[in-house]
N, C-alpha and C. Protein backbone atom coordinates (compact mmCIF):
# COMPACT_ATOMS: atom_id res chain seq x y z
N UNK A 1 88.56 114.22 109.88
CA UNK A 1 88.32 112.80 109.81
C UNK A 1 88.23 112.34 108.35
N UNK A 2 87.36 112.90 107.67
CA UNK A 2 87.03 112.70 106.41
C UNK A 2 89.13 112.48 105.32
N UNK A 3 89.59 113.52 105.91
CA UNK A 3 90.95 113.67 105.17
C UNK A 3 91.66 112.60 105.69
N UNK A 4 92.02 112.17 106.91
CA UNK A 4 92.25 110.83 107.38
C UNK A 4 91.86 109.35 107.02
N UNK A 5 90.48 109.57 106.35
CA UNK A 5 89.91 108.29 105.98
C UNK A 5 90.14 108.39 104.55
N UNK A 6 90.38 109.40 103.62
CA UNK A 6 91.10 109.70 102.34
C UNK A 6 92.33 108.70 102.24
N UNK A 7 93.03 109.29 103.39
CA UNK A 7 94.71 108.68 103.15
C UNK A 7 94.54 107.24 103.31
N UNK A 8 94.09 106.76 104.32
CA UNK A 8 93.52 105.31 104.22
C UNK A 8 93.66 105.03 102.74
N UNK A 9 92.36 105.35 102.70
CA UNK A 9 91.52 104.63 101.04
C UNK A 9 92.68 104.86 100.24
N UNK A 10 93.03 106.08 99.66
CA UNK A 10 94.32 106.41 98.93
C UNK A 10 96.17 105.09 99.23
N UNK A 11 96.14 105.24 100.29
CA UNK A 11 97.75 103.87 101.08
C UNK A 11 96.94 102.66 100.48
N UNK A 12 95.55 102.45 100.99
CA UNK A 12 95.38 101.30 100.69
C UNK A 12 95.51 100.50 99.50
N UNK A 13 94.87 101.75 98.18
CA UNK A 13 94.94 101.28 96.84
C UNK A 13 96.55 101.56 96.49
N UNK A 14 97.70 102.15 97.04
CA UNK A 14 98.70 102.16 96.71
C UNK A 14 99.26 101.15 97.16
N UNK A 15 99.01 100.36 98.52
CA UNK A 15 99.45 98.77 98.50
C UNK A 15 99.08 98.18 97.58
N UNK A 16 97.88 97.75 97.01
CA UNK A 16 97.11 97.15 96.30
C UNK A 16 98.55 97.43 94.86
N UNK A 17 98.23 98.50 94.61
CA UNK A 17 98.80 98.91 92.91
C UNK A 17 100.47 98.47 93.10
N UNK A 18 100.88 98.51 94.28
CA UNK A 18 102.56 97.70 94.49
C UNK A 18 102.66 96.57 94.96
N UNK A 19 101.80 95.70 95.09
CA UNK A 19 101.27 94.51 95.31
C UNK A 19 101.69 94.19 96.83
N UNK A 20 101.52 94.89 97.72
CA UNK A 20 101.57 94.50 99.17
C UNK A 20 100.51 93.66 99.49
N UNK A 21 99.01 94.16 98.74
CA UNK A 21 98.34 93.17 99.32
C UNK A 21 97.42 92.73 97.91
N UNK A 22 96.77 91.91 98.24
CA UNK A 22 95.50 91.45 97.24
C UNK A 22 96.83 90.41 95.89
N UNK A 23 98.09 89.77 97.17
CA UNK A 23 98.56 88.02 96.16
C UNK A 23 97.78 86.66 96.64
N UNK A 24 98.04 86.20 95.36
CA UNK A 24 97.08 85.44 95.26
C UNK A 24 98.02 84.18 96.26
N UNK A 25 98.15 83.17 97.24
CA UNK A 25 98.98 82.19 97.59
C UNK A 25 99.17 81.70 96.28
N UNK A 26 100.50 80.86 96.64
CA UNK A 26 101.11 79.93 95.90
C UNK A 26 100.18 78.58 96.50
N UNK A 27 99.81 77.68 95.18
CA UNK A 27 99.24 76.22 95.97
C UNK A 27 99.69 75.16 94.89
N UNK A 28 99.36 74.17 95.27
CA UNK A 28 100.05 72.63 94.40
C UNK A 28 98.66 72.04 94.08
N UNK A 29 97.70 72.44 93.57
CA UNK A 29 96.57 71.94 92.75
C UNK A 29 96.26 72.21 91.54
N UNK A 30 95.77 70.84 90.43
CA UNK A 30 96.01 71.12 89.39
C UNK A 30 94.60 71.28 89.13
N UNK A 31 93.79 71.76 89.85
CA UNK A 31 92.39 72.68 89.68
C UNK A 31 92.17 73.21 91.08
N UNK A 32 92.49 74.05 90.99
CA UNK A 32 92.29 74.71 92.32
C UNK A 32 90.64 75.06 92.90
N UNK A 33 90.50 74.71 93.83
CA UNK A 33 88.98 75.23 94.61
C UNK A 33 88.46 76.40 94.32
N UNK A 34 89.39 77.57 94.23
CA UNK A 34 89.02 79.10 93.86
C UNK A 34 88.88 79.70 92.50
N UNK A 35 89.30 78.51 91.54
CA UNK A 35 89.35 79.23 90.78
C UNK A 35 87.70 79.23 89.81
N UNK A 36 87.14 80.03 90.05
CA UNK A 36 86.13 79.86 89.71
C UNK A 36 85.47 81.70 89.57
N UNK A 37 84.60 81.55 88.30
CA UNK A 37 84.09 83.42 88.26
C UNK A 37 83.07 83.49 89.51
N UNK A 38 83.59 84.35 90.08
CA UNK A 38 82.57 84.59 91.41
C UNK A 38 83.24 84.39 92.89
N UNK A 39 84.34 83.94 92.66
CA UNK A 39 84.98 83.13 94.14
C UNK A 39 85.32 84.64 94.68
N UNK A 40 84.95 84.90 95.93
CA UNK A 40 85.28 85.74 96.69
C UNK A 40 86.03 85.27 98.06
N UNK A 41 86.57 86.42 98.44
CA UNK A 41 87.24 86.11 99.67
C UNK A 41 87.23 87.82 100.55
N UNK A 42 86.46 88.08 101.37
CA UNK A 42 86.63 89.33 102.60
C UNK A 42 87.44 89.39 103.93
N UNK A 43 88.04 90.31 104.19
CA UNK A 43 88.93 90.06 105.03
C UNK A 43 88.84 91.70 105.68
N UNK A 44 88.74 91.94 106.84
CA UNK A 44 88.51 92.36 107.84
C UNK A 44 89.40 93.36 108.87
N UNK A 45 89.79 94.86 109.10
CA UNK A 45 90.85 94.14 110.17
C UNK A 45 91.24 95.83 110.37
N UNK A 46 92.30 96.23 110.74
CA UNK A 46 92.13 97.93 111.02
C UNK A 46 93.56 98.05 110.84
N UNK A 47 93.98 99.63 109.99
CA UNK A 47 95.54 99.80 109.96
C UNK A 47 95.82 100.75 110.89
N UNK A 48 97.00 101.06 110.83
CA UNK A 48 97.78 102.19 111.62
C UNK A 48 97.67 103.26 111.09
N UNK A 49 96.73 103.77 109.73
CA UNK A 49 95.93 105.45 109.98
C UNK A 49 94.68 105.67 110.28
N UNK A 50 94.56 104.43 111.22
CA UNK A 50 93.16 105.21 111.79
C UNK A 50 92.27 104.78 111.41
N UNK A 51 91.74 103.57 111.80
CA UNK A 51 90.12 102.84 111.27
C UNK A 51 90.47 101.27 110.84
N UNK A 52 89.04 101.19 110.68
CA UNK A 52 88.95 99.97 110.34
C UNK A 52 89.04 99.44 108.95
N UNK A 53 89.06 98.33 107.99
CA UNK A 53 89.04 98.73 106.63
C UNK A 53 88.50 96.64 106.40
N UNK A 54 87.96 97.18 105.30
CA UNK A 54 87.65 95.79 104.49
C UNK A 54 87.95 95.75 103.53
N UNK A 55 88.31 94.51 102.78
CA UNK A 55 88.59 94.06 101.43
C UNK A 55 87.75 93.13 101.03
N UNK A 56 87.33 92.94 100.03
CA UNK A 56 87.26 91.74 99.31
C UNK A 56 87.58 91.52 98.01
N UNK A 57 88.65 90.39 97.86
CA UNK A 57 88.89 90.22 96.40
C UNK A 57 87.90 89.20 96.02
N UNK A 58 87.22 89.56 94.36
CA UNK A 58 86.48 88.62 93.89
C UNK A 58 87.14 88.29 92.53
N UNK A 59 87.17 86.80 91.97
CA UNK A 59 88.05 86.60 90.42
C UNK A 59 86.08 86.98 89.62
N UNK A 60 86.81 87.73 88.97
CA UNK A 60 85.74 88.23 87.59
C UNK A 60 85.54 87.59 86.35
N UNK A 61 86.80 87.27 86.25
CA UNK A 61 87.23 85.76 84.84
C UNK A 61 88.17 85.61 84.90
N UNK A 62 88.69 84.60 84.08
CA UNK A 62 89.99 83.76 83.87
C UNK A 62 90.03 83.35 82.61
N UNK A 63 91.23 83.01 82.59
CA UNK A 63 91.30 82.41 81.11
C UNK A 63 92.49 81.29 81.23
N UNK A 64 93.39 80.73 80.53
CA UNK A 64 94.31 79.51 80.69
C UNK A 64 95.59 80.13 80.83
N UNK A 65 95.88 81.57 81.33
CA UNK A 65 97.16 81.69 81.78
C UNK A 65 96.57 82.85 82.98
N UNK A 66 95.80 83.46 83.01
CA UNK A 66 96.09 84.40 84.00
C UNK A 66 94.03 84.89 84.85
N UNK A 67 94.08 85.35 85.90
CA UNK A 67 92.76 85.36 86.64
C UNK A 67 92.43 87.26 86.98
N UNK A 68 91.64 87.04 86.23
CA UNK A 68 91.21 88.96 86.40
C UNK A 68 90.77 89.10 87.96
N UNK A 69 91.00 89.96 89.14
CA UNK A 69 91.25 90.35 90.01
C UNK A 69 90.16 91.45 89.79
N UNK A 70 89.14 91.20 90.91
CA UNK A 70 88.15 93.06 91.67
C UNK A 70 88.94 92.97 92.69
N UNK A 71 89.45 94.31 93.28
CA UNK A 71 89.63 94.22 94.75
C UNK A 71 88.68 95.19 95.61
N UNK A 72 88.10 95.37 96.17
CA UNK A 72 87.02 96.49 96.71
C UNK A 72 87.85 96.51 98.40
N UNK A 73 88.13 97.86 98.61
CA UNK A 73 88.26 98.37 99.32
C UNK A 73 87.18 99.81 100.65
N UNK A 74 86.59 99.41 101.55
CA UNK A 74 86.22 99.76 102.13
C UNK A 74 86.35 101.01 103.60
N UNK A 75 86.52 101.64 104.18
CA UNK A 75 86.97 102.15 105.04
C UNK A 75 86.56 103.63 105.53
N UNK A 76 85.67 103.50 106.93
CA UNK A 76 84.58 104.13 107.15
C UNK A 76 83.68 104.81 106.15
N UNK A 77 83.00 104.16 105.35
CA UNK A 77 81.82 104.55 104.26
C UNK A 77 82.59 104.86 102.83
N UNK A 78 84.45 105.03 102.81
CA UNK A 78 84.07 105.41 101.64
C UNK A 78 84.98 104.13 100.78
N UNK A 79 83.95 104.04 99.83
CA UNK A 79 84.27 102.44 98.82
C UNK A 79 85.20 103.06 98.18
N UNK A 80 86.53 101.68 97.43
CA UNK A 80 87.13 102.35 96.70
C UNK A 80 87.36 100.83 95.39
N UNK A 81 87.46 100.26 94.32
CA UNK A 81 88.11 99.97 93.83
C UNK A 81 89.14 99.46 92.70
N UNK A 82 89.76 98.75 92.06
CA UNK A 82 90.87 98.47 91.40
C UNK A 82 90.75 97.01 90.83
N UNK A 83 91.21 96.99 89.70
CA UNK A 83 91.15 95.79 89.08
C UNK A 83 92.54 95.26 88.44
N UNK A 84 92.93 93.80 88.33
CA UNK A 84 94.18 93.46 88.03
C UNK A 84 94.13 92.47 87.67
N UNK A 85 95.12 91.60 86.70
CA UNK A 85 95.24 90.50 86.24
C UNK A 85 96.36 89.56 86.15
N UNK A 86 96.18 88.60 86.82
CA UNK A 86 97.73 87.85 87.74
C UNK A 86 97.56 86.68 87.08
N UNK A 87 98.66 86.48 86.63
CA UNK A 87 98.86 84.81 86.32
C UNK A 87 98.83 83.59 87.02
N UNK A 88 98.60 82.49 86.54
CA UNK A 88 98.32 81.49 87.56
C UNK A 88 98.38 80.33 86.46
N UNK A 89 99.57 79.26 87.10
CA UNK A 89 99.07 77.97 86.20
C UNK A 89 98.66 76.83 87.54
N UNK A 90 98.78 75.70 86.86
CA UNK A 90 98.37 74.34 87.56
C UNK A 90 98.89 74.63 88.78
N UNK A 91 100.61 75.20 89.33
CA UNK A 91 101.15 74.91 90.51
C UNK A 91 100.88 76.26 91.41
N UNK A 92 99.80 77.07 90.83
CA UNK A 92 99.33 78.35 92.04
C UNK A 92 99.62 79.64 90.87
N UNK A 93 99.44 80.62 92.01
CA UNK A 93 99.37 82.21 91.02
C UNK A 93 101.37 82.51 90.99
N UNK A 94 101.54 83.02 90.05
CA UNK A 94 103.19 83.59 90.34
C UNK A 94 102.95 85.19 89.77
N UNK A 95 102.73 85.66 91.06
CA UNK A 95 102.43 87.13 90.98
C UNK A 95 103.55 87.83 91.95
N UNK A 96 104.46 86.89 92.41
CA UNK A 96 105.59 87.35 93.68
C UNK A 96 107.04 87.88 92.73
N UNK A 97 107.00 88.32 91.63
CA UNK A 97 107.64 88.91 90.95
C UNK A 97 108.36 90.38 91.64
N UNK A 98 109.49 90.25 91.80
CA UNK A 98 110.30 91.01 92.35
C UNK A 98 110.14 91.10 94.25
N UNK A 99 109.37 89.89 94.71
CA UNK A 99 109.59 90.00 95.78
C UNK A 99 110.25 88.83 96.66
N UNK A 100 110.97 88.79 97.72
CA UNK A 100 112.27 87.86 98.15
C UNK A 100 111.30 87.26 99.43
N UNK A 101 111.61 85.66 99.60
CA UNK A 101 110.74 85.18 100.58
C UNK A 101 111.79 84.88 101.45
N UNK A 102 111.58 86.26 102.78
CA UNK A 102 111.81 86.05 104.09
C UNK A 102 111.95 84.84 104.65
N UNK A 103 110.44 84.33 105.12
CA UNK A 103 110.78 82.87 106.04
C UNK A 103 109.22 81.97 105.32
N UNK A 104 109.49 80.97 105.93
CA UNK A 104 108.31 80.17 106.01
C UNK A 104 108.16 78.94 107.28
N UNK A 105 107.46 79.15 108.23
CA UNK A 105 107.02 78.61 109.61
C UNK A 105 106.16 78.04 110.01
N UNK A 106 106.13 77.18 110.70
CA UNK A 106 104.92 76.63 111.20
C UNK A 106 104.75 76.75 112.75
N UNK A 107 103.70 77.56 112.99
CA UNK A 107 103.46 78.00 114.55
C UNK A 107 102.27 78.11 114.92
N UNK A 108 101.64 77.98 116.06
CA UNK A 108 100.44 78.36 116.39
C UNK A 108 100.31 79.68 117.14
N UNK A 109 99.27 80.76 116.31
CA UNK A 109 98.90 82.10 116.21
C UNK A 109 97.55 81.88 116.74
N UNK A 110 97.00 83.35 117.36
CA UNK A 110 95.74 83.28 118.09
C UNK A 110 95.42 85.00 116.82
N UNK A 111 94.39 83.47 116.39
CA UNK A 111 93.87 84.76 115.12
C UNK A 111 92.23 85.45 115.99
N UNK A 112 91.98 86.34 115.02
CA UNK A 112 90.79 87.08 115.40
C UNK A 112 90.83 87.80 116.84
N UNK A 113 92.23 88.34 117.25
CA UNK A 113 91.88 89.55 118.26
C UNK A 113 91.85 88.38 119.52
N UNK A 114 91.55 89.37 120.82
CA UNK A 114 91.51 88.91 121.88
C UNK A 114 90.48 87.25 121.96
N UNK A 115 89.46 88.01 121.66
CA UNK A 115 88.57 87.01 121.44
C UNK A 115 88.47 85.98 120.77
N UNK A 116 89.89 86.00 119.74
CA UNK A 116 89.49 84.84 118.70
C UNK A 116 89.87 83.05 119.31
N UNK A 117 91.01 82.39 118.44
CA UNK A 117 91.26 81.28 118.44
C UNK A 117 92.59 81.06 118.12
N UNK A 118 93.52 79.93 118.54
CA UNK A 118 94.72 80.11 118.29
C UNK A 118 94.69 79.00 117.44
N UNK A 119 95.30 79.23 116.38
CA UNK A 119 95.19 78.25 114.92
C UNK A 119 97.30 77.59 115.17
N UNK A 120 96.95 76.17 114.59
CA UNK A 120 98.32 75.84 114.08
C UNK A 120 98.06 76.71 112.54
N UNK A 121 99.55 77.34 112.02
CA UNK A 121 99.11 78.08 110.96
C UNK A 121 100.56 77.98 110.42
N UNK A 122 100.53 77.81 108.96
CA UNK A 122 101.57 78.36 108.27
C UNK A 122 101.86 79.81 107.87
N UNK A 123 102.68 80.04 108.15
CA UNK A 123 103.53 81.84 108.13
C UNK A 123 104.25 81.67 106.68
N UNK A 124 104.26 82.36 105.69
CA UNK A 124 104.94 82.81 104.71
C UNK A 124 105.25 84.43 105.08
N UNK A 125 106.27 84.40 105.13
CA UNK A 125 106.69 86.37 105.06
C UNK A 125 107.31 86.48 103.49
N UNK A 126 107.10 87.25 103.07
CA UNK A 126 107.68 88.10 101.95
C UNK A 126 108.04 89.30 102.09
N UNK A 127 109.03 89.77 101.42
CA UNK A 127 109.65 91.42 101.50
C UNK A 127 109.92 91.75 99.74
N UNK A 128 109.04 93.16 99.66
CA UNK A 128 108.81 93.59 98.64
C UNK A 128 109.90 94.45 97.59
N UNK A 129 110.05 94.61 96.91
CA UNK A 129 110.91 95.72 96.40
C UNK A 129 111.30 97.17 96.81
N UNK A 130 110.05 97.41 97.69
CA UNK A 130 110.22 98.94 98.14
C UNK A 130 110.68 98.51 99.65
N UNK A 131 110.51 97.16 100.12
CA UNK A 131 111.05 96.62 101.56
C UNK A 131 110.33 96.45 102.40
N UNK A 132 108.82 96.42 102.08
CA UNK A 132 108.12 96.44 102.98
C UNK A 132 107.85 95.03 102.88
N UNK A 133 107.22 94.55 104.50
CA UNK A 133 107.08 93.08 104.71
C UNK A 133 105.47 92.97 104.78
N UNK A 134 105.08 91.71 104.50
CA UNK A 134 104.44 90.81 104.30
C UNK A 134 104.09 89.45 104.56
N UNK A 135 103.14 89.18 105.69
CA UNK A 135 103.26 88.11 105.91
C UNK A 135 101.64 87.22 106.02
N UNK A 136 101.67 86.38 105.61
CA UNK A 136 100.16 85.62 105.12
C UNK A 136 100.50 84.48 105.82
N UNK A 137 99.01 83.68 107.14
CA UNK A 137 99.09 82.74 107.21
C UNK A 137 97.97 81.95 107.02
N UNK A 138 98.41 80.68 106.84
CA UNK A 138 97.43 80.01 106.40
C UNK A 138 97.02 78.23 107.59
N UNK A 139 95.61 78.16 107.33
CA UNK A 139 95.39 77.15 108.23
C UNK A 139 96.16 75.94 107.53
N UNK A 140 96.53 75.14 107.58
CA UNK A 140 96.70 73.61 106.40
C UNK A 140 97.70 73.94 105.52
N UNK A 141 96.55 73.29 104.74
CA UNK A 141 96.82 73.77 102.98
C UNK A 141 96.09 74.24 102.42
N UNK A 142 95.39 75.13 103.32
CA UNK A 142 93.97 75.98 102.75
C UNK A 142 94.79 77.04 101.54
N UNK A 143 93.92 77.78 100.50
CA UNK A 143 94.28 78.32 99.43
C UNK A 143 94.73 79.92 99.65
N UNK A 144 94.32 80.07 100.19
CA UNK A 144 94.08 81.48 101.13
C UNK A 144 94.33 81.81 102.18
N UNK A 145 94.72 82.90 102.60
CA UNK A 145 95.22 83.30 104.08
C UNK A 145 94.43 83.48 104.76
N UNK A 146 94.06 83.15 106.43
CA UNK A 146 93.17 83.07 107.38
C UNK A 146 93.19 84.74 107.91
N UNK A 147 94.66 84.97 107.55
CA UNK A 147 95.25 86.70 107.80
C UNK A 147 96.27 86.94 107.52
N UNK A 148 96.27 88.41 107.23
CA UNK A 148 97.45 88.92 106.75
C UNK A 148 98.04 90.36 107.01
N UNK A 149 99.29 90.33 107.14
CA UNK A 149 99.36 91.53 107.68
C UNK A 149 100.89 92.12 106.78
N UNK A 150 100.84 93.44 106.92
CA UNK A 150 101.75 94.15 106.01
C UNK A 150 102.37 95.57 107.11
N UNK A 151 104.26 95.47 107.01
CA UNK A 151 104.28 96.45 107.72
C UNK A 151 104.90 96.84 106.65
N UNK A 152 105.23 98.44 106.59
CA UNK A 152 105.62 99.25 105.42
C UNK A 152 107.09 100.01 105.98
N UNK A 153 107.47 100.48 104.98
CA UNK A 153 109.03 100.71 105.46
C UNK A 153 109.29 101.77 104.44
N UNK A 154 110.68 102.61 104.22
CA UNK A 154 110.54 103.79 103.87
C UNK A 154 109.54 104.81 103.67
N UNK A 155 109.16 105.36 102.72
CA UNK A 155 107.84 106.10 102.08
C UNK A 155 106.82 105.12 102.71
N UNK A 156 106.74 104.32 103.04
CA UNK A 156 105.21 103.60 103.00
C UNK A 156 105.42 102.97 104.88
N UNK A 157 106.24 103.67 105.83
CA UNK A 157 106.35 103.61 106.98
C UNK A 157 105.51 103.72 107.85
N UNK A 158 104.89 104.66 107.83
CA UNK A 158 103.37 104.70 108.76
C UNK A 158 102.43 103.84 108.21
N UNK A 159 102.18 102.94 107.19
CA UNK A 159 100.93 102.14 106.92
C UNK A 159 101.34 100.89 107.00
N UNK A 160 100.85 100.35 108.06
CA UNK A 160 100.53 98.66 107.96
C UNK A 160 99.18 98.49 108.43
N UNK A 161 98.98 97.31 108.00
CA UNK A 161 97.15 96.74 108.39
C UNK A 161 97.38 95.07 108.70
N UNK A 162 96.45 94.87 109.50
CA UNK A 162 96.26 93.48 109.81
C UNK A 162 94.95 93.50 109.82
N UNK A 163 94.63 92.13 108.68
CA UNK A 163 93.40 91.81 108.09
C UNK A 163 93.06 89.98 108.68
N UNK A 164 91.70 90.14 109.04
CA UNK A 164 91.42 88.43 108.88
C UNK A 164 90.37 88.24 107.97
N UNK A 165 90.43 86.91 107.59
CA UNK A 165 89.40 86.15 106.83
C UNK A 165 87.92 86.11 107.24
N UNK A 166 86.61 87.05 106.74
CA UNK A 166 85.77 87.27 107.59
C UNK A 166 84.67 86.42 106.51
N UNK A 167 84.86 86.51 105.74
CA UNK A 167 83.69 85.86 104.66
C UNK A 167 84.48 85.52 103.17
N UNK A 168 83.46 84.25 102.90
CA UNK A 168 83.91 83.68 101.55
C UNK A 168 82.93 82.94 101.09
N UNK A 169 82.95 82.43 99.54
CA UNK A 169 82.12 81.51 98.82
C UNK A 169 83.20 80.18 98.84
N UNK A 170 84.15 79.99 98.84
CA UNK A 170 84.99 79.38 98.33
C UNK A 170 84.77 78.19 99.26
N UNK A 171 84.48 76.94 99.05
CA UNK A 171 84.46 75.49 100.16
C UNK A 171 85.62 75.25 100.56
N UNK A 172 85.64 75.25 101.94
CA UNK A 172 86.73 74.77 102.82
C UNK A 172 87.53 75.54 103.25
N UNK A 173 87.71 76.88 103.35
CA UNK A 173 88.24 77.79 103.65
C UNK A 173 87.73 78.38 105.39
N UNK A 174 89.00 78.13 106.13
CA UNK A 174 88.54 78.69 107.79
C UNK A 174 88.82 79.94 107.96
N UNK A 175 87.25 80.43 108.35
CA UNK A 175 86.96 82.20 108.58
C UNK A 175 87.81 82.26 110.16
N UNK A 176 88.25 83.74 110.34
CA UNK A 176 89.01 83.90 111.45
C UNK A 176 87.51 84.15 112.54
């Protein structure tokens, strides 16, 4: 078990370090709600090796071109994480560098599992350089994804995860 929950923690920070997960959305505000030292966002949700896993990205600082990134990674007891620094001006983060946008949709999804709620939601998919997909949706024009999910393709074939929005500081943001 213990070696299983390794590979986890280990795929996970290797999404993270190829940017499958932990982008920032693209948004059209010329002060954005999040951007602020301290803004967190947790997200929730279980992959395909086995368990459950949490994230939370928190911004640590910023400065007038780019937003320092914690990402903390969780998954059965053992913490893991990674730090990064993504650019961002007035019209959102542009951290989608080398990756091709699939689709963009508007549909209503039943987030949070059996039990949850079915949201009207915007779908952005992205596909990465190594080919793996990516897809973030969002309630509105909220800043952030309500959930997100990543399936992986060559080398990175057995790992995908689907995450929801479980906790935040950030105002106005809908938890799954």
């Amino acid at each position: 078990m213990v070696v299983v929950i390794a590979i986890v923690i280990c795929s996970f920070d290797l999404l993270v370090a190829t940017g499958m997960i932990s982008r920032f959305p693209t948004i059209n505000e010329s002060s954005p709600t999040w951007l602020f030292v301290g803004a967190y966002v947790t997200y929730s949700g279980t992959t395909t090796l086995g368990g459950n896993i949490t994230v939370k990205d928190q911004i640590v600082t910023f400065n007038s071109l780019k937003v320092e990134l914690l990402t903390y990674s969780l998954a059965d007891g053992i913490q893991n994480q990674s730090t990064s620094w993504d650019p961002y001006s007035s019209a959102g983060i542009n951290n989608t560098a080398g990756e091709t946008l699939i689709s963009k949709t508007n549909t209503a999804r039943l987030i949070g599992g059996t039990n949850g709620k079915v949201y009207q939601v915007n779908a952005v998919a992205w596909r990465d350089s190594r080919n793996n997909t990516i897809t973030d949706y969002f309630v509105g024009s909220e800043s952030w994804p309500i959930e997100e999910t990543a399936i992986g393709s060559g080398a990175y074939q057995f790992i995908s995860y689907d995450i929801f929005l479980v906790g935040t500081n950030i105002p106005g943001l809908t938890l799954a």
